[in-house]
C-alpha atoms as a PDB file:
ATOM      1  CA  UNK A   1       0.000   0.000   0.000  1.00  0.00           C
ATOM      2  CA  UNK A   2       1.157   3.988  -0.847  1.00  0.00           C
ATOM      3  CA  UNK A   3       1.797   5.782   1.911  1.00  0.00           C
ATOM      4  CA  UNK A   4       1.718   9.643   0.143  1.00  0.00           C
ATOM      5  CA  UNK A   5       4.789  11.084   1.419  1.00  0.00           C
ATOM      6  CA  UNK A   6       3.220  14.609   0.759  1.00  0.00           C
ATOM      7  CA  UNK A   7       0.529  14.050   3.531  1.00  0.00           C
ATOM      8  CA  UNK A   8       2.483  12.622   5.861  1.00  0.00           C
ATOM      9  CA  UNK A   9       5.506  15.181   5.309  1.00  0.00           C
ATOM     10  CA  UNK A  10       2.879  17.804   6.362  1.00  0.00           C
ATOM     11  CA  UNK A  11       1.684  16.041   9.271  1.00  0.00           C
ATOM     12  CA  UNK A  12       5.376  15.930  10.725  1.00  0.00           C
ATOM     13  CA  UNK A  13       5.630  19.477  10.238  1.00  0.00           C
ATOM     14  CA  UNK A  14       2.204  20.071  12.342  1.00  0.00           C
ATOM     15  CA  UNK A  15       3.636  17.385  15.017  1.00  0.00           C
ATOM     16  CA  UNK A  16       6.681  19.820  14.857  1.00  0.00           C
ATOM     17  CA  UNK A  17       5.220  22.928  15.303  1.00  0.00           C
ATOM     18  CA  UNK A  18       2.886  22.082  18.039  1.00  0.00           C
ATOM     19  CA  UNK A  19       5.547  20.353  20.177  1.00  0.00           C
ATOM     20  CA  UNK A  20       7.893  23.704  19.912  1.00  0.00           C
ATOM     21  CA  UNK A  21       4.505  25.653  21.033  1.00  0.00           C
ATOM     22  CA  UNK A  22       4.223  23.330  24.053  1.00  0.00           C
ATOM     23  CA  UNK A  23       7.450  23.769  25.013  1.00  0.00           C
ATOM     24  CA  UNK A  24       7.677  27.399  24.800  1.00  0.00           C
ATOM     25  CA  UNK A  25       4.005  27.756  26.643  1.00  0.00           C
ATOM     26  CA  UNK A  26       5.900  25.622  29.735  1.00  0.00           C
ATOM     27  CA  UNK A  27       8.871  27.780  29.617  1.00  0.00           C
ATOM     28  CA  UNK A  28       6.525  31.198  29.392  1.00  0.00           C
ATOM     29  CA  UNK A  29       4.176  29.418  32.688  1.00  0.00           C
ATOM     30  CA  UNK A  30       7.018  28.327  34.270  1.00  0.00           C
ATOM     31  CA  UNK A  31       8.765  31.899  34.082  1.00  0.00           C
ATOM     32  CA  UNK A  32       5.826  33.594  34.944  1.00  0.00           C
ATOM     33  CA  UNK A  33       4.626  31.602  37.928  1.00  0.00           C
ATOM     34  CA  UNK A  34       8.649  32.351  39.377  1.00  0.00           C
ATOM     35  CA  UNK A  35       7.775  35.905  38.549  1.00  0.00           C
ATOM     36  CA  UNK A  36       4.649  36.124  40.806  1.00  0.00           C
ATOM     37  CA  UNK A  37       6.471  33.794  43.975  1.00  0.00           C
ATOM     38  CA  UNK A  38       8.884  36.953  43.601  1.00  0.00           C
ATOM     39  CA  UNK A  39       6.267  39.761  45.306  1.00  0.00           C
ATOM     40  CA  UNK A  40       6.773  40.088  48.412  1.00  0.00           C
ATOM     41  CA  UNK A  41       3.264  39.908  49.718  1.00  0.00           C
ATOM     42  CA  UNK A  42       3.306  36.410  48.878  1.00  0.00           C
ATOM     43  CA  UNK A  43       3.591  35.763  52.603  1.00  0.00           C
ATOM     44  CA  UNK A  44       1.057  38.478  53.810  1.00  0.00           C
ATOM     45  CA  UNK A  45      -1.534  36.272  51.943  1.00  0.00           C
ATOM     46  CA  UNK A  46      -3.716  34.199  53.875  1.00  0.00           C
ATOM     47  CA  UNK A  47      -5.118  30.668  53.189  1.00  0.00           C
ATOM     48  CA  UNK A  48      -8.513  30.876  51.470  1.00  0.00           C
ATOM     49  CA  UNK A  49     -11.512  28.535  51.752  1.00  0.00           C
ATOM     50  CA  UNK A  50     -11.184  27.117  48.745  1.00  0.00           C
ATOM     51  CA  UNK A  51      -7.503  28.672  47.560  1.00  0.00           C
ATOM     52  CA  UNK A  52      -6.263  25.033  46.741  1.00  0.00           C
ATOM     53  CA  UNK A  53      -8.861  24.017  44.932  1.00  0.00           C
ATOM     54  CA  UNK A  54      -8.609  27.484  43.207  1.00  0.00           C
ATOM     55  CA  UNK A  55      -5.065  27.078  42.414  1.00  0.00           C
ATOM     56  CA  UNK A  56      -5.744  23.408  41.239  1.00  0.00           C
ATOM     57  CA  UNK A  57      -8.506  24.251  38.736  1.00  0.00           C
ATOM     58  CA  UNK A  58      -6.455  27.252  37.086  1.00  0.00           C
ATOM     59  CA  UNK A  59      -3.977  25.073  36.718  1.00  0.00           C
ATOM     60  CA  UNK A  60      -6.041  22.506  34.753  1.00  0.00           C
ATOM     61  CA  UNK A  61      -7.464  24.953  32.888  1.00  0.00           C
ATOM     62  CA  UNK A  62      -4.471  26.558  31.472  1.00  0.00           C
ATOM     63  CA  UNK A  63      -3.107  23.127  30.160  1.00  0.00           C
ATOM     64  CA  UNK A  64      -6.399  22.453  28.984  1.00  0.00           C
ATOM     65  CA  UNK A  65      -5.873  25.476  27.102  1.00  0.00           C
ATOM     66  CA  UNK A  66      -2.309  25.230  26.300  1.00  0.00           C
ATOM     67  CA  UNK A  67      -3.447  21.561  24.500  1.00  0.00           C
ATOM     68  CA  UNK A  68      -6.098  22.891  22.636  1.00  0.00           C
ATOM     69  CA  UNK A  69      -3.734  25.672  21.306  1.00  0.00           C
ATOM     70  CA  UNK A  70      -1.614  23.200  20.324  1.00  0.00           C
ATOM     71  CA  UNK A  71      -3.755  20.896  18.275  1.00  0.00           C
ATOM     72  CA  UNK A  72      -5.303  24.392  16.930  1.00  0.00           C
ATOM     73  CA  UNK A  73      -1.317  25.214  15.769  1.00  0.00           C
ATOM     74  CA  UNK A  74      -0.801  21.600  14.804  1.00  0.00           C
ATOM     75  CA  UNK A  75      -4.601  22.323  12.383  1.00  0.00           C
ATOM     76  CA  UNK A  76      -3.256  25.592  10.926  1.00  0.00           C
ATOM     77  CA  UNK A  77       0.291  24.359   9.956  1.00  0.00           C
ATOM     78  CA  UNK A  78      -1.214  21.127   8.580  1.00  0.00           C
ATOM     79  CA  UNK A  79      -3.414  23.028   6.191  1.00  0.00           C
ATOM     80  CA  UNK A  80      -0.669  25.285   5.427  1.00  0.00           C
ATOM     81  CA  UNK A  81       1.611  23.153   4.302  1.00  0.00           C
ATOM     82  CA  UNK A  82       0.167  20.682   2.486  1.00  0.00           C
ATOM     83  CA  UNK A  83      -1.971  23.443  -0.243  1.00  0.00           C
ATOM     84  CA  UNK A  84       1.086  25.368  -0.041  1.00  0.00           C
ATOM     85  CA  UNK A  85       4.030  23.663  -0.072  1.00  0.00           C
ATOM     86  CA  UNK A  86       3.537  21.906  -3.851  1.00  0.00           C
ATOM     87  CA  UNK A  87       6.986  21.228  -4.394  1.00  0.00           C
ATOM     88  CA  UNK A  88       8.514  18.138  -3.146  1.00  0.00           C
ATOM     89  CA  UNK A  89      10.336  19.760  -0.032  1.00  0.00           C
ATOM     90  CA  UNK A  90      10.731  16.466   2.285  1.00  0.00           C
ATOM     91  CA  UNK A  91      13.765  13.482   2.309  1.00  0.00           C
ATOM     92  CA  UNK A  92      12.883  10.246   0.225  1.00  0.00           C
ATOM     93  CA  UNK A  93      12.722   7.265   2.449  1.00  0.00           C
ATOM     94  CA  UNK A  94      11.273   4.077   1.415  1.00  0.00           C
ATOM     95  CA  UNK A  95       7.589   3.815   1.435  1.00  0.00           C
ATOM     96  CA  UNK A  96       8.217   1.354   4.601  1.00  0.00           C
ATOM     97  CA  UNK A  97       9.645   4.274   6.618  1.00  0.00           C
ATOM     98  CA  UNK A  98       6.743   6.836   5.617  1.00  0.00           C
ATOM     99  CA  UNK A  99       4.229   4.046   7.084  1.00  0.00           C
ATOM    100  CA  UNK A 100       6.742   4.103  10.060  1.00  0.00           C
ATOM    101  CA  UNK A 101       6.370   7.395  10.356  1.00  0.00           C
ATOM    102  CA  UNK A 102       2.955   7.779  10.128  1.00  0.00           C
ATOM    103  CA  UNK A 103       2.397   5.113  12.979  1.00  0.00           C
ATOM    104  CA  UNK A 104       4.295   7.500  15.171  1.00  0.00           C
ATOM    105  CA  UNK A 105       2.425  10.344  14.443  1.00  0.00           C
ATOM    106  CA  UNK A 106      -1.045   8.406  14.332  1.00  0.00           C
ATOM    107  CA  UNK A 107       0.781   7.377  18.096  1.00  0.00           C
ATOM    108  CA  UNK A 108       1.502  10.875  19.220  1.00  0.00           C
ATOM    109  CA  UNK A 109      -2.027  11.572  18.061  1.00  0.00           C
ATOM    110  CA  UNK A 110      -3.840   9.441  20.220  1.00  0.00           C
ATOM    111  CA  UNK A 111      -1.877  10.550  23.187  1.00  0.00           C
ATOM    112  CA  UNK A 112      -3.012  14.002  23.012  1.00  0.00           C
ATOM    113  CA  UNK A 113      -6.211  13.184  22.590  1.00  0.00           C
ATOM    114  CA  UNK A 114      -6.119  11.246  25.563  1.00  0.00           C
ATOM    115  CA  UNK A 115      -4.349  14.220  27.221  1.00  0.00           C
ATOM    116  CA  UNK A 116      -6.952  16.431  26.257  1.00  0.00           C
ATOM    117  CA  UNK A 117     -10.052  14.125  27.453  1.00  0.00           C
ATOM    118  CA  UNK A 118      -8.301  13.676  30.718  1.00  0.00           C
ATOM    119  CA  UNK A 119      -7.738  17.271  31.647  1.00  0.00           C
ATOM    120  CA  UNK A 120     -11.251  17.905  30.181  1.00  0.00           C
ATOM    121  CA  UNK A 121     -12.421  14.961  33.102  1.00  0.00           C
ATOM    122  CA  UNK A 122     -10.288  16.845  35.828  1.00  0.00           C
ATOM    123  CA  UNK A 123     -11.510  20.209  34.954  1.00  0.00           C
ATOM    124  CA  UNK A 124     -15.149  19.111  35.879  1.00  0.00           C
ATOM    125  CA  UNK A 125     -14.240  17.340  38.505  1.00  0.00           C
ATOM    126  CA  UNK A 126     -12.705  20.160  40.016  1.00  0.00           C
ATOM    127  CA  UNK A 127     -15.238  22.780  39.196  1.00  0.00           C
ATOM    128  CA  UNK A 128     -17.666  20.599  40.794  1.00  0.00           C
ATOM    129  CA  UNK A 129     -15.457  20.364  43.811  1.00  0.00           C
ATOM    130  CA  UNK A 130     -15.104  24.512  44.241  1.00  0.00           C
ATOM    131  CA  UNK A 131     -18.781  25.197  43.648  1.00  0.00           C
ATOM    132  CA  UNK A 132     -19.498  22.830  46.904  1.00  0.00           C
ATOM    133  CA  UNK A 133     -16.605  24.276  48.832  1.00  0.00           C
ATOM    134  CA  UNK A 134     -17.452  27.984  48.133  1.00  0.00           C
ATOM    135  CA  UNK A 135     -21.324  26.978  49.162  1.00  0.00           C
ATOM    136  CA  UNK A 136     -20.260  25.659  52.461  1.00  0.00           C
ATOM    137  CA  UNK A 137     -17.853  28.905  53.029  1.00  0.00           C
ATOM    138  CA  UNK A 138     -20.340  30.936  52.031  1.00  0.00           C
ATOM    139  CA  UNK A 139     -22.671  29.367  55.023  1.00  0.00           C
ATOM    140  CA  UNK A 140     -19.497  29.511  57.110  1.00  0.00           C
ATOM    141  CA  UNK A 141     -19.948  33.439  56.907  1.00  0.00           C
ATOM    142  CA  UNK A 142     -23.088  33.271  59.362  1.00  0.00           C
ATOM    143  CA  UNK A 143     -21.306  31.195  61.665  1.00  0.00           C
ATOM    144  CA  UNK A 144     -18.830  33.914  61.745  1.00  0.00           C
ATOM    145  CA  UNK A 145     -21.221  36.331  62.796  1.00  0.00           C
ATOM    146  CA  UNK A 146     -21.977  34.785  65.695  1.00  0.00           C
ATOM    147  CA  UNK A 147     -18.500  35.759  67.604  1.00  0.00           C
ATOM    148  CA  UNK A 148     -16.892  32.909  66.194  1.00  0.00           C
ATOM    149  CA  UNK A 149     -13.155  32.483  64.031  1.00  0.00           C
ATOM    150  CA  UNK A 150     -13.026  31.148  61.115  1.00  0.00           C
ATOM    151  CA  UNK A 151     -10.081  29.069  59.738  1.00  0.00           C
ATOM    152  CA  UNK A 152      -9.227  27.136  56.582  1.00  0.00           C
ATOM    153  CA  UNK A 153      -7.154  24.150  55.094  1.00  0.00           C
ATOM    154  CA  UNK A 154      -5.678  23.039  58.353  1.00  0.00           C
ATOM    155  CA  UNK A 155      -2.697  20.601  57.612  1.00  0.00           C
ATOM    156  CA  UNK A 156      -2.541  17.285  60.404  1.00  0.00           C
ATOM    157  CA  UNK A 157       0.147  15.509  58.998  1.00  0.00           C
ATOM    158  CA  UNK A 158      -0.608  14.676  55.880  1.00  0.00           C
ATOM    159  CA  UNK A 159      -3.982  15.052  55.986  1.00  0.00           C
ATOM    160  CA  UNK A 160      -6.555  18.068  55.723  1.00  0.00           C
ATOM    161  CA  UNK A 161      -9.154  19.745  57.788  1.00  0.00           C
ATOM    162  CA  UNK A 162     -10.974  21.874  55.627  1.00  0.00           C
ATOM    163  CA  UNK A 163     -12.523  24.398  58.018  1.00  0.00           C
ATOM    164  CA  UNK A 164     -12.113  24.772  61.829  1.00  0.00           C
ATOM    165  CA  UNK A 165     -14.517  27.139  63.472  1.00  0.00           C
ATOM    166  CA  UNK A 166     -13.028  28.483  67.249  1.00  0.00           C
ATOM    167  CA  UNK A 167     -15.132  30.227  69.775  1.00  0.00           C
ATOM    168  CA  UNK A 168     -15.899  29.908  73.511  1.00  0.00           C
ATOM    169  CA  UNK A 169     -18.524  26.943  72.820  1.00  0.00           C
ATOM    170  CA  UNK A 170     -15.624  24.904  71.257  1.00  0.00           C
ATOM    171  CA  UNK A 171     -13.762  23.835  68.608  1.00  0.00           C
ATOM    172  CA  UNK A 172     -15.695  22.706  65.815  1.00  0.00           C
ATOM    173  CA  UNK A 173     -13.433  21.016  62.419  1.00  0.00           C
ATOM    174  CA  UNK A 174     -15.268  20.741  59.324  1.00  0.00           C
ATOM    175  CA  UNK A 175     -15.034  17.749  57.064  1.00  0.00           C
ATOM    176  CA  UNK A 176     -16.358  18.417  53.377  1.00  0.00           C
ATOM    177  CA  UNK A 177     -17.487  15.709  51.523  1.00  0.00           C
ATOM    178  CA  UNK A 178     -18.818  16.409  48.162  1.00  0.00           C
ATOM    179  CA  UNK A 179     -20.922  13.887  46.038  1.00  0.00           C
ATOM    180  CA  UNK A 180     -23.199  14.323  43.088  1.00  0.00           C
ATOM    181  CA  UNK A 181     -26.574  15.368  44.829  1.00  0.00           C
ATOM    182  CA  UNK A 182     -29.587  13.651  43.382  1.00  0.00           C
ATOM    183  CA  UNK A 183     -33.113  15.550  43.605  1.00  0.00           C
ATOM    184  CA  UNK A 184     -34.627  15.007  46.470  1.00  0.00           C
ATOM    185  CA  UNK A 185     -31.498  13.335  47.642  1.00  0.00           C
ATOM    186  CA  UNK A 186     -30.660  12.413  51.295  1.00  0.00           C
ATOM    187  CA  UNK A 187     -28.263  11.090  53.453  1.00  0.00           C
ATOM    188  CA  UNK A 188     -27.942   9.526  57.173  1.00  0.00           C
ATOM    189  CA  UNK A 189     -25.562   8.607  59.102  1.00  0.00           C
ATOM    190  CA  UNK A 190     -25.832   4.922  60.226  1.00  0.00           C
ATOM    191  CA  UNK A 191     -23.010   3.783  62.919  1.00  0.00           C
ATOM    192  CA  UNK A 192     -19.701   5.464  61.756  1.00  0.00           C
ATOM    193  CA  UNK A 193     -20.915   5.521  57.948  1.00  0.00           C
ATOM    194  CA  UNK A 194     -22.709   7.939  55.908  1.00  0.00           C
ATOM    195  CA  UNK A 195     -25.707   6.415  53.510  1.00  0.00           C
ATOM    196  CA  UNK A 196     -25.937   8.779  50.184  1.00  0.00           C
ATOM    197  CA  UNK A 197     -29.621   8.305  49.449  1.00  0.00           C
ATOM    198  CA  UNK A 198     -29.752   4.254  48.632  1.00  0.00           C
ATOM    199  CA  UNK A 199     -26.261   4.395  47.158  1.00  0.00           C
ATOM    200  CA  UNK A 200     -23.985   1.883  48.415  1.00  0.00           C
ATOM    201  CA  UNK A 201     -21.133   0.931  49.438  1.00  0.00           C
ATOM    202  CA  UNK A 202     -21.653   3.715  52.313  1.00  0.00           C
ATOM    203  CA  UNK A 203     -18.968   6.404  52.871  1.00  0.00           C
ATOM    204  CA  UNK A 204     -16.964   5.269  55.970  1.00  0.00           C
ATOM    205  CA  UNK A 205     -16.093   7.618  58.870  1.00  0.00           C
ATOM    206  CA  UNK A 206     -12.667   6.227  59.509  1.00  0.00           C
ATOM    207  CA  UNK A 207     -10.388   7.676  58.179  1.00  0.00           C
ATOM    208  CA  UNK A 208     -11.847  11.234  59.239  1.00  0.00           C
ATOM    209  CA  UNK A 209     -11.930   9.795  62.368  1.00  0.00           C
ATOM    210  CA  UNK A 210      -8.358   9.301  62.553  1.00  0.00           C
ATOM    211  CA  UNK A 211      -7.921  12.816  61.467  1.00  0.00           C
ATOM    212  CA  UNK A 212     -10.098  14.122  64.101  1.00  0.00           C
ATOM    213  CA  UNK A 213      -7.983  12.359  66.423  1.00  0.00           C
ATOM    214  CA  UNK A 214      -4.563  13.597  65.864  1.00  0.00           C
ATOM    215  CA  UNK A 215      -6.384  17.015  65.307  1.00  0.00           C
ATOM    216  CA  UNK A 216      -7.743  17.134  68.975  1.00  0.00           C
ATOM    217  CA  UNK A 217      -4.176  15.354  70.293  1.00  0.00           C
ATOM    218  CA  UNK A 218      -2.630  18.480  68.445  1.00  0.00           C
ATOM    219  CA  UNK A 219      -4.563  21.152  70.398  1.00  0.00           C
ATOM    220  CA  UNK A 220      -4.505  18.979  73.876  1.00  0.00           C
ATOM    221  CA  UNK A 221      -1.305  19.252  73.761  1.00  0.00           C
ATOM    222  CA  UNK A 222      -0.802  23.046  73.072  1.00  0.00           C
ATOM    223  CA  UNK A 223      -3.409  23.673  75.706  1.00  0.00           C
ATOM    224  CA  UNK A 224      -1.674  21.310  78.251  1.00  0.00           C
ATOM    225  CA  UNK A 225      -4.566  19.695  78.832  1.00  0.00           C
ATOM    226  CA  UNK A 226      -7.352  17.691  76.903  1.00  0.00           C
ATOM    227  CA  UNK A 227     -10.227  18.993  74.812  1.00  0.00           C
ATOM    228  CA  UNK A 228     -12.540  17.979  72.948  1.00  0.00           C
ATOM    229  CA  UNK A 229     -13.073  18.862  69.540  1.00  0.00           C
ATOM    230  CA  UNK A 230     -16.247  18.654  67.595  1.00  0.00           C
ATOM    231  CA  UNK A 231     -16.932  16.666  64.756  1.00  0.00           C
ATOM    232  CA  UNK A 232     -19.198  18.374  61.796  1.00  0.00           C
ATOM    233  CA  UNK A 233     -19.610  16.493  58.097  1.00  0.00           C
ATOM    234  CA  UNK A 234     -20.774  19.246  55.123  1.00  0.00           C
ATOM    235  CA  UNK A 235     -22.499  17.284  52.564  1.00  0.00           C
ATOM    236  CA  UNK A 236     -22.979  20.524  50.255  1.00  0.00           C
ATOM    237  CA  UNK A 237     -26.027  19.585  47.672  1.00  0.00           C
ATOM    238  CA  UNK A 238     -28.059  17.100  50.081  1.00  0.00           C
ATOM    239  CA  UNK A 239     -30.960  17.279  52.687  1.00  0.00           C
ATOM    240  CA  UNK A 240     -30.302  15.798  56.200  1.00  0.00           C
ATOM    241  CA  UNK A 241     -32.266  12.923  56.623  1.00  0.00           C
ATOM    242  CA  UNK A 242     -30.506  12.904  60.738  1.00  0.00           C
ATOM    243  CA  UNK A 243     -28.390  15.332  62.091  1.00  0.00           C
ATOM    244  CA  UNK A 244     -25.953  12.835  63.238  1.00  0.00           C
ATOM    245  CA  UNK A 245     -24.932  11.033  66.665  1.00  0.00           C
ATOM    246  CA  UNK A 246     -23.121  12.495  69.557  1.00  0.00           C
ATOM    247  CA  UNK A 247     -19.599  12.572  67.700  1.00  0.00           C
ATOM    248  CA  UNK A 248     -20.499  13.927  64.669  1.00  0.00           C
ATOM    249  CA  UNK A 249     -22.890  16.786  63.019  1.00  0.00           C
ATOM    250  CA  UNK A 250     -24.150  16.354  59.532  1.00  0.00           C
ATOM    251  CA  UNK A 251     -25.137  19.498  57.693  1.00  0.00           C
ATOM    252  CA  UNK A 252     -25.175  20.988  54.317  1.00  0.00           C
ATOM    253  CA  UNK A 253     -24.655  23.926  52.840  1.00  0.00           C
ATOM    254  CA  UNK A 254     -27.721  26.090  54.077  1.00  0.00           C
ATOM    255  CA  UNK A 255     -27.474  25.142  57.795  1.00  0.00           C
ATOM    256  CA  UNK A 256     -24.218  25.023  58.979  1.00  0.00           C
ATOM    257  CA  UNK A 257     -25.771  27.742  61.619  1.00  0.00           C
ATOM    258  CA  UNK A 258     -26.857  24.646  63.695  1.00  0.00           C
ATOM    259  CA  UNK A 259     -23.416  24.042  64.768  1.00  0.00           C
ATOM    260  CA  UNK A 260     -23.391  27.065  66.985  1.00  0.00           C
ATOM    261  CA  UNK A 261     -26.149  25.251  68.656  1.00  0.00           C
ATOM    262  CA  UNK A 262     -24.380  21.438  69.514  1.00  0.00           C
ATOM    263  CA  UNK A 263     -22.448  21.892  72.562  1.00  0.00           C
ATOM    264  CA  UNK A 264     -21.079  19.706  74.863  1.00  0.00           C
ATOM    265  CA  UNK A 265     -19.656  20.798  78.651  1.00  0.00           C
ATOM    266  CA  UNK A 266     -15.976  19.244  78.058  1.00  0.00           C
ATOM    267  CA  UNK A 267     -15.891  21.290  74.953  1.00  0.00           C
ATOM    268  CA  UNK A 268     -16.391  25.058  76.536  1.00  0.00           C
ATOM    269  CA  UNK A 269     -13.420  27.249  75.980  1.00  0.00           C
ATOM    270  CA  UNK A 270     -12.149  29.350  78.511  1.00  0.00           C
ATOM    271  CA  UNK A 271     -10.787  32.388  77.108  1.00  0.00           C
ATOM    272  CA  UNK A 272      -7.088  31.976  78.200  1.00  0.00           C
ATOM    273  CA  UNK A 273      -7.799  28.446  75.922  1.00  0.00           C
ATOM    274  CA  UNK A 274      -9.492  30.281  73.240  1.00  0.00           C
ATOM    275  CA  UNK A 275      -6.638  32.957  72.409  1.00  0.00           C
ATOM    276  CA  UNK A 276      -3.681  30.061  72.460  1.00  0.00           C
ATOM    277  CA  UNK A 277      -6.004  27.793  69.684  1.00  0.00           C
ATOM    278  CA  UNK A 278      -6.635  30.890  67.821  1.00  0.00           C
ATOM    279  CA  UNK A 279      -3.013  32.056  67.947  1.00  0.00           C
ATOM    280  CA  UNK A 280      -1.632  28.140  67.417  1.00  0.00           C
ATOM    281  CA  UNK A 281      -4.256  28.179  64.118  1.00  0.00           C
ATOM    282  CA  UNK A 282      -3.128  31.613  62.343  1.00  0.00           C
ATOM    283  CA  UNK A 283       0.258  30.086  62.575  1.00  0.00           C
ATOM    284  CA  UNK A 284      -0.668  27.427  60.273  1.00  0.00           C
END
């Protein structure tokens, strides 16, 4: 079989050209993300509610871009070349090393186009992950008007706490957990697991749990003595079927408020306790 050296000539060029724009788009991101680390109210800047997450998805979406640039380039030289560029401009090979060549490129091909549907994927995922987050900040804000402190992305080892509310009733540490909401959707807590309306398997508690654990070891141990911290699951999207048990509060987006009202008398603050968390916290 032919392989037409004149197609496949002008595909190598496209291949060419877009791999020299995705080089120089990496060295243009990667000098201009040193250029912003460079300001020096980079440490004056504090954690956001969402500012990962934030960070994450413009990051997705610039490759995402930065791909689809390069497949437009790849188009535009394609086209170019091969109505323009009549003359036989390319090396003679065999017709065995043209179909060589072509495999490679057909190769390189499919790889972008698996690129591109996997940073498509991400970006959604993402997206879908922010829009919860900034709903359960944005009920966060009434808590805050209520005397309370407000603080975000909490690092316990390796793990996460993604909001920790301080005030004289307690410590209260937020666990997000975002999952598609159905209409009329609703989820219970059953033992130590959470039941998504009749989804299963259910969501297990543990390793949350553990989390909680070293959290409220963490603050025992800057307060000298123990404490107990409260437990609250935000299932943005979803209506409470319960409220939860004695160790954890489930709420969603619209009332997170009802946390101001689950106390417990080993969890009162005193406010020579309260100032050290809150100082201990802004120094995370």
């Amino acid at each position: 079989m032919y392989a037409d050296p004149h197609i496949i000539s002008s595909l190598s060029a496209a291949a060419a050209a877009a791999v020299l724009f995705l080089l120089g788009s990496k060295v243009w991101v990667f000098a201009d993300s040193w250029l912003r680390s460079q300001t020096p109210f980079a440490s004056l800047i504090k954690r956001e509610a969402v500012g990962s997450y934030h960070k994450t998805l413009r990051k997705i979406e610039a490759n995402l871009n930065t791909h689809a640039a390069a497949v437009a380039v790849a188009a535009l030289v394609f086209a170019g070349v091969f109505y323009f560029a009549n003359d036989p401009w390319w090396y003679p090979l065999d017709n065995w090393s043209w179909w060589l060549v072509l495999a490679f490129l057909g190769t390189l091909l499919f790889v972008e186009f698996v690129r591109l549907i996997r940073l498509q994927h991400s970006r959604l995922i993402y997206a879908r992950q922010l829009d919860a987050r900034v709903a359960v900040a944005q009920g966060l804000q009434i808590v805050a008007t209520k005397g309370n402190h407000i603080f975000h992305s909490i690092s316990i080892g390796d793990d996460l706490i993604d909001h920790v509310v301080v005030g004289t009733d307690g410590v209260y540490a937020i666990h997000v957990l975002v999952r598609n909401p159905r209409k009329r959707g609703t989820v219970n807590l059953r033992e130590n697991k959470l039941i998504f309306g009749n989804n299963t398997p259910a969501y297990s508690l543990d390793s949350w749990n553990k989390t909680l654990k070293a959290f409220t070891t963490t603050l025992s141990g800057v307060l000298g003595h123990p404490i107990r911290v409260m437990s609250v699951i935000a299932v943005p999207g979803w209506s409470i079927g319960d409220y939860g048990s004695d160790r954890n509060l489930i709420a969603n987006q619209d009332n997170l408020i009802t946390l101001t009202g689950w106390k417990h008398n080993d969890a009162y603050l005193m406010n020579e306790d309260f100032e050290k968390v809150k100082q201990y916290l802004e120094m995370q």
